[in-house]
C-alpha atoms as a PDB file:
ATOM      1  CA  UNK A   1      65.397 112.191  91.464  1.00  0.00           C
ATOM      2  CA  UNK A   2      66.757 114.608  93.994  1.00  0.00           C
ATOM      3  CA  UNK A   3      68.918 117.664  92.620  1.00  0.00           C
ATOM      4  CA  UNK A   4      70.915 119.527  94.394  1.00  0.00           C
ATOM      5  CA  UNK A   5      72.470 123.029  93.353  1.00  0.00           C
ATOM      6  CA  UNK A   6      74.964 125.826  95.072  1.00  0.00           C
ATOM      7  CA  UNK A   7      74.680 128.703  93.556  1.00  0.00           C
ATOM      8  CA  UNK A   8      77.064 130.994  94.836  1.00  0.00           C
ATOM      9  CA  UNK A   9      76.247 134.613  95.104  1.00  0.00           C
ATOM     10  CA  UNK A  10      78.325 138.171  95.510  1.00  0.00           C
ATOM     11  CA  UNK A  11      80.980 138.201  98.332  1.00  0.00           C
ATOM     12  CA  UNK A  12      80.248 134.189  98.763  1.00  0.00           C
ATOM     13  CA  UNK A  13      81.622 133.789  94.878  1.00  0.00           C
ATOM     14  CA  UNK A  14      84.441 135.636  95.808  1.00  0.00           C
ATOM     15  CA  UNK A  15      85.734 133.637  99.100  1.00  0.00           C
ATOM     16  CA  UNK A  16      85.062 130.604  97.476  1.00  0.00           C
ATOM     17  CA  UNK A  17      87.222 131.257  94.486  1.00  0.00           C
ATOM     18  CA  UNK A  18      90.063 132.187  96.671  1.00  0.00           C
ATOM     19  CA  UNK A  19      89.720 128.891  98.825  1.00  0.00           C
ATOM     20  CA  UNK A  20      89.748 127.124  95.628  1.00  0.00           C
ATOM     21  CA  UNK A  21      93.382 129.013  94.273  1.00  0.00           C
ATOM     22  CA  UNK A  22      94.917 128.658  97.912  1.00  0.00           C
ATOM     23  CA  UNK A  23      93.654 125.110  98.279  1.00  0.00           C
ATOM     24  CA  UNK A  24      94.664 124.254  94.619  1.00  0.00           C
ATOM     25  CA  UNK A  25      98.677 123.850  95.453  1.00  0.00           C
ATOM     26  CA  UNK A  26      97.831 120.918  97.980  1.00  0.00           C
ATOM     27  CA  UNK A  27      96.258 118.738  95.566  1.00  0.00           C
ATOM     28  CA  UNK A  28      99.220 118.246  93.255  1.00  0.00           C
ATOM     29  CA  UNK A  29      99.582 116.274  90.139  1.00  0.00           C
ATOM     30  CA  UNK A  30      97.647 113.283  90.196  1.00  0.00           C
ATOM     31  CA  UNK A  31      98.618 109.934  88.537  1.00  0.00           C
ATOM     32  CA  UNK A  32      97.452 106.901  87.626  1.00  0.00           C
ATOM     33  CA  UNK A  33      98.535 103.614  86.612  1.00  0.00           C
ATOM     34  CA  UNK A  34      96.023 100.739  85.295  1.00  0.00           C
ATOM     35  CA  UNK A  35      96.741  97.205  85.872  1.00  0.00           C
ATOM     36  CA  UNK A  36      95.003  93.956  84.978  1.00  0.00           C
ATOM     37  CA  UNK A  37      93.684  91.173  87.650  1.00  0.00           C
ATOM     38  CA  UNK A  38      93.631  88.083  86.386  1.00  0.00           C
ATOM     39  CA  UNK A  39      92.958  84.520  88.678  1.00  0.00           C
ATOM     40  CA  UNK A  40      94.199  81.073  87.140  1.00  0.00           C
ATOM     41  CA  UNK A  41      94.841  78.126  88.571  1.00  0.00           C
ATOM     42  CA  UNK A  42      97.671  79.293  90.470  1.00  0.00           C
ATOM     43  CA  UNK A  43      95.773  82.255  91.883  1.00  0.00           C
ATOM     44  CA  UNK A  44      95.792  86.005  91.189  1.00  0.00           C
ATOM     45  CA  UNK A  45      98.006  87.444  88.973  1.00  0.00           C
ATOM     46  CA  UNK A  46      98.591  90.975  88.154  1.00  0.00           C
ATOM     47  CA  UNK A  47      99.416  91.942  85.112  1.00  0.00           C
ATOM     48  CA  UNK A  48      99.797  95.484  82.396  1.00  0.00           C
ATOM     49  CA  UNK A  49      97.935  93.822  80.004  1.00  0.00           C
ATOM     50  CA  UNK A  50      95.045  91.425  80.105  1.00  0.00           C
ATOM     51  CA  UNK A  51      95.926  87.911  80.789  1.00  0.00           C
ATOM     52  CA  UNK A  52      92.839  86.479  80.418  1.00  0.00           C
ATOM     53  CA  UNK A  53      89.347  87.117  78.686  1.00  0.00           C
ATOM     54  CA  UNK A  54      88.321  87.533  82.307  1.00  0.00           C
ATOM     55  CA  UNK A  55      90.653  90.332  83.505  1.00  0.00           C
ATOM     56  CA  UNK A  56      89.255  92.997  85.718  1.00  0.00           C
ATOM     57  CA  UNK A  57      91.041  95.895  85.156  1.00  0.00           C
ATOM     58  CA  UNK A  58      92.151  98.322  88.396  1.00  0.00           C
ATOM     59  CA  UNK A  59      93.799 101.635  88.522  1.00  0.00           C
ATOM     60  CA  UNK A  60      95.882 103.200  91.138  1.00  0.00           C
ATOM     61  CA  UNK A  61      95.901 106.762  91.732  1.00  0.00           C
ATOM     62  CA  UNK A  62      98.426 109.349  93.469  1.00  0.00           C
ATOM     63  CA  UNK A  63      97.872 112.753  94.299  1.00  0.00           C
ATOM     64  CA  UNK A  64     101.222 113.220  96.277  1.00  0.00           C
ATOM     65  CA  UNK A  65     103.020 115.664  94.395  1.00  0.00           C
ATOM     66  CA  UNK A  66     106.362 113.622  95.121  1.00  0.00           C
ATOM     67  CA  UNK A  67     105.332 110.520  94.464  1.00  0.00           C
ATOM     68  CA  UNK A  68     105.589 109.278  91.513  1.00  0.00           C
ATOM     69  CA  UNK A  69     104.219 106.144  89.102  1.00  0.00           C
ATOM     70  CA  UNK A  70     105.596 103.025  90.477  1.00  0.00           C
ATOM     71  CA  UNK A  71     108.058 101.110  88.269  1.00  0.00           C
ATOM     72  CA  UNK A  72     107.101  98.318  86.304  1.00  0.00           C
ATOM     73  CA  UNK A  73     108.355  95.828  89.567  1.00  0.00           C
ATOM     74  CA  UNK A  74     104.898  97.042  91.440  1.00  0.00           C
ATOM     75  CA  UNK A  75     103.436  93.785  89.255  1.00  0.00           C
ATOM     76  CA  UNK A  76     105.841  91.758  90.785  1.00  0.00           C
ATOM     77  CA  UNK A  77     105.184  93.226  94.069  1.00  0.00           C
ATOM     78  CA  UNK A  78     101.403  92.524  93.437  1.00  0.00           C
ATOM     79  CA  UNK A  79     102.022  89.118  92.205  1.00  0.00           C
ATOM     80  CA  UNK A  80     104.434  88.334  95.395  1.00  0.00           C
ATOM     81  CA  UNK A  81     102.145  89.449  97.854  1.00  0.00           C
ATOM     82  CA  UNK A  82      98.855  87.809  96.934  1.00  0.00           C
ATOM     83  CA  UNK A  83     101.172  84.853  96.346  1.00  0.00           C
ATOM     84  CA  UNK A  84     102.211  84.621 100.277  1.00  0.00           C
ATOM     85  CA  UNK A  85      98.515  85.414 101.034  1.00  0.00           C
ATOM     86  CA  UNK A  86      97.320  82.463  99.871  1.00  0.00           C
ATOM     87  CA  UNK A  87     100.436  80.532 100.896  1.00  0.00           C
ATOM     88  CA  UNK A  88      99.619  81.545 104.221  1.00  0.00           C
ATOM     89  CA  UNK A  89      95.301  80.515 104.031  1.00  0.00           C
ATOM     90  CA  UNK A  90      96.984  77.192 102.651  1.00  0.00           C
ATOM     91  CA  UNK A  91      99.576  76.798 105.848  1.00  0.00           C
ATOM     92  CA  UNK A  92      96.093  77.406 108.031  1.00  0.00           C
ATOM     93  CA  UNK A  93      93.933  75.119 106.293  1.00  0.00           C
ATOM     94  CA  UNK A  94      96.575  72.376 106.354  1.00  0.00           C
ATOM     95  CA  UNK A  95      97.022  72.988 109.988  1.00  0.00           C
ATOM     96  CA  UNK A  96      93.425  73.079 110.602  1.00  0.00           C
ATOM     97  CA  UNK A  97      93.123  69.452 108.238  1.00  0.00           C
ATOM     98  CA  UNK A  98      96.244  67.813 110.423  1.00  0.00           C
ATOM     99  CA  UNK A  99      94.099  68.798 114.098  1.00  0.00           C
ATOM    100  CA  UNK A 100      90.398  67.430 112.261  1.00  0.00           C
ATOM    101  CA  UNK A 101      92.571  64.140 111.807  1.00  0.00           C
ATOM    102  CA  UNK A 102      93.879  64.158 115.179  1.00  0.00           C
ATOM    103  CA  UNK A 103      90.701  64.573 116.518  1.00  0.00           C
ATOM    104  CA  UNK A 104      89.277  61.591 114.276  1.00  0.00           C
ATOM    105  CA  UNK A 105      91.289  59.467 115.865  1.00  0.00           C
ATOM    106  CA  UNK A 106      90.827  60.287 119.305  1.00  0.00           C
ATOM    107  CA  UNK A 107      87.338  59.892 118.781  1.00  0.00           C
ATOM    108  CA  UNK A 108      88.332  56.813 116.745  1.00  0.00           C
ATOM    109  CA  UNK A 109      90.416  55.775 120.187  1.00  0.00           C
ATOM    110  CA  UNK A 110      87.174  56.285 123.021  1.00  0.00           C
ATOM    111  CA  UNK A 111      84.650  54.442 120.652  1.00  0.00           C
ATOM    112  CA  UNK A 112      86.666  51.312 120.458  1.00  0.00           C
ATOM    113  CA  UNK A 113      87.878  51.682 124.055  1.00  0.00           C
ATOM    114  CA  UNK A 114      84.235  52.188 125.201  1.00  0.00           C
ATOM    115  CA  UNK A 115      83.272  48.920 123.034  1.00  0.00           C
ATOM    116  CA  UNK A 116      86.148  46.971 124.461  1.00  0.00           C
ATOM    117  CA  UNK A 117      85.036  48.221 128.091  1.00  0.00           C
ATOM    118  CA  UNK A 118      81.724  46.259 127.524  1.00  0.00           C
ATOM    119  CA  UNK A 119      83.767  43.080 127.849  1.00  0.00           C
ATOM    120  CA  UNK A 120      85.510  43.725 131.316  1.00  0.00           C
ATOM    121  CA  UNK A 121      81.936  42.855 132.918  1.00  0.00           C
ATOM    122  CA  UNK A 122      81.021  39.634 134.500  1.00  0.00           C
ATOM    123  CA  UNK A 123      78.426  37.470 132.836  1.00  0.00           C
ATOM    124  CA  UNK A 124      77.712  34.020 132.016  1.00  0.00           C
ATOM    125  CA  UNK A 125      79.879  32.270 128.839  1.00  0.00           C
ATOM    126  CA  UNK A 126      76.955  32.120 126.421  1.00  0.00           C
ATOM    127  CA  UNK A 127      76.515  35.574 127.025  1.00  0.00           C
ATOM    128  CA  UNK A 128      80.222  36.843 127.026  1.00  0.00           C
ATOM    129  CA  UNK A 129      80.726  34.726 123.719  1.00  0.00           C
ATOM    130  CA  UNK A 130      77.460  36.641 122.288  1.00  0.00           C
ATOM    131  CA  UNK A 131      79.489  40.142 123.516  1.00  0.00           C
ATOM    132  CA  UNK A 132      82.549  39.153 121.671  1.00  0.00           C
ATOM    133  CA  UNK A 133      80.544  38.973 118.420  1.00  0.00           C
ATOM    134  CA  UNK A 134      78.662  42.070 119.214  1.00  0.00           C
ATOM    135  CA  UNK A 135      81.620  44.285 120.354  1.00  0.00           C
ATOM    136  CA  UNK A 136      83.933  42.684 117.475  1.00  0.00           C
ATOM    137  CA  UNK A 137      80.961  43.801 115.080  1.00  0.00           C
ATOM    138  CA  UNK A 138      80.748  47.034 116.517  1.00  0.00           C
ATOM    139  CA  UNK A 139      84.755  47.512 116.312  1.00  0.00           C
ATOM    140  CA  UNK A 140      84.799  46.718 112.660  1.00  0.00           C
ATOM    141  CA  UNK A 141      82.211  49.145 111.709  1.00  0.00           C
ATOM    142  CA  UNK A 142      84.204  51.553 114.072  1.00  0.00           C
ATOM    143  CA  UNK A 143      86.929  51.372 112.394  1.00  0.00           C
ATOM    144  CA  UNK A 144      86.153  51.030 108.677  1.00  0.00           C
ATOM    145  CA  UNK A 145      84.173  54.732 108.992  1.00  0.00           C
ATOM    146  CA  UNK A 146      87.433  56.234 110.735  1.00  0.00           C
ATOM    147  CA  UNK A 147      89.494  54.491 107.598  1.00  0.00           C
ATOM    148  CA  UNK A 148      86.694  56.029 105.308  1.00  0.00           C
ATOM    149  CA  UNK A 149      86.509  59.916 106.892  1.00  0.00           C
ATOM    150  CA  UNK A 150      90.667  59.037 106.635  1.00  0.00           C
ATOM    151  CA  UNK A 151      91.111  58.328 103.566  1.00  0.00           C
ATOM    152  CA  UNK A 152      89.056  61.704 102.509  1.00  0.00           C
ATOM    153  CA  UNK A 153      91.005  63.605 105.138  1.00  0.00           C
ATOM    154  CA  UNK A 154      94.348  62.436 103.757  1.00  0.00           C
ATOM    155  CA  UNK A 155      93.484  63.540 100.096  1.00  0.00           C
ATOM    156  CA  UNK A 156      92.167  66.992 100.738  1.00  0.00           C
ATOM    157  CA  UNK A 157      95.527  67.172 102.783  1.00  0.00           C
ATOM    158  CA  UNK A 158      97.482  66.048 100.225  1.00  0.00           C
ATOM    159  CA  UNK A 159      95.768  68.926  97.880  1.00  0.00           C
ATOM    160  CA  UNK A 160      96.659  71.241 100.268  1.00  0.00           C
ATOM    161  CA  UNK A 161     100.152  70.010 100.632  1.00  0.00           C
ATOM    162  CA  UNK A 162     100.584  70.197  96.909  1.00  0.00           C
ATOM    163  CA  UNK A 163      99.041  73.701  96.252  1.00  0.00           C
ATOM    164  CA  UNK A 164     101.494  75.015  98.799  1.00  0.00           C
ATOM    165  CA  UNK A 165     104.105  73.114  97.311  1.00  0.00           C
ATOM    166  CA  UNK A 166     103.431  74.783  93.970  1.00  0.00           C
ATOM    167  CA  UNK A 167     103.331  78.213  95.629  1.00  0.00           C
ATOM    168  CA  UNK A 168     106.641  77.509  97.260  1.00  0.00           C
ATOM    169  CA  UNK A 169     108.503  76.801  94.036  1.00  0.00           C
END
């Protein structure tokens, strides 16, 4: 371990002390104010007391010799503004989930038109008939993984639309 010392000597002790008493007026009266974080289901909430066995507790400090502690609304203020932060992630995420579905379908769209494309060729009936089956096989399949990646789509939309709902209440 590394230790440092300053040990101040004659006219050096002196012009220290007096930057100390002329610098000592800026620093004012400092105060503090502890609050609690606590997350639930509903996200963070910020509270004077601890909410939770898992509260982490935070302390604001001011040093401007006007200001003074905030009020008790500050936890409101707290609680308002991490609300619309995660309102706003939500808003993103379900705008991000509504483009991955429009996306899905265009792919969805060019795989079946693609398949269907197979049958504008000329060949002989046997043949065509033997297309049919493959492209109609091919269609199916196409179409029950777009219903599948869908269906998961549409519920972790429907979260998302329901966790904003809640936030917006």
């Amino acid at each position: 371990m590394v230790k440092l010392s300053f040990k101040p000597q004659g006219c050096h002790m002196k012009s220290l002390i007096k930057v100390i008493l002329l610098l000592l007026p800026l620093f004012g009266r400092a105060e503090t104010v502890k609050y609690f974080k606590c997350t639930t289901s509903k996200g963070a909430v910020f509270s004077q007391f601890p909410c939770s066995v898992d509260a982490t507790q935070h302390t604001i400090t001011t040093t401007d010799p006007k200001a003074t502690v905030p009020s008790e609304q500050h936890y409101k203020a707290l609680n308002n503004i991490e609300r619309a932060q995660i309102m706003k992630r939500t808003k993103h995420a379900l705008r991000a989930k509504n483009h991955e579905r429009a996306i899905l379908n265009r792919k969805r769209d060019t795989a079946v038109r693609e398949e269907q494309e197979k049958l504008t060729k000329l060949m002989s009936e046997d043949r065509r008939k033997e297309r049919v089956r493959q492209v109609t096989k091919k269609i199916k399949a196409i179409n029950k993984s777009h219903a599948k990646a869908l269906k998961n789509l549409e519920k972790e939309i429907s979260k998302l639309e329901k966790r904003l709902k809640s936030y917006e209440d």
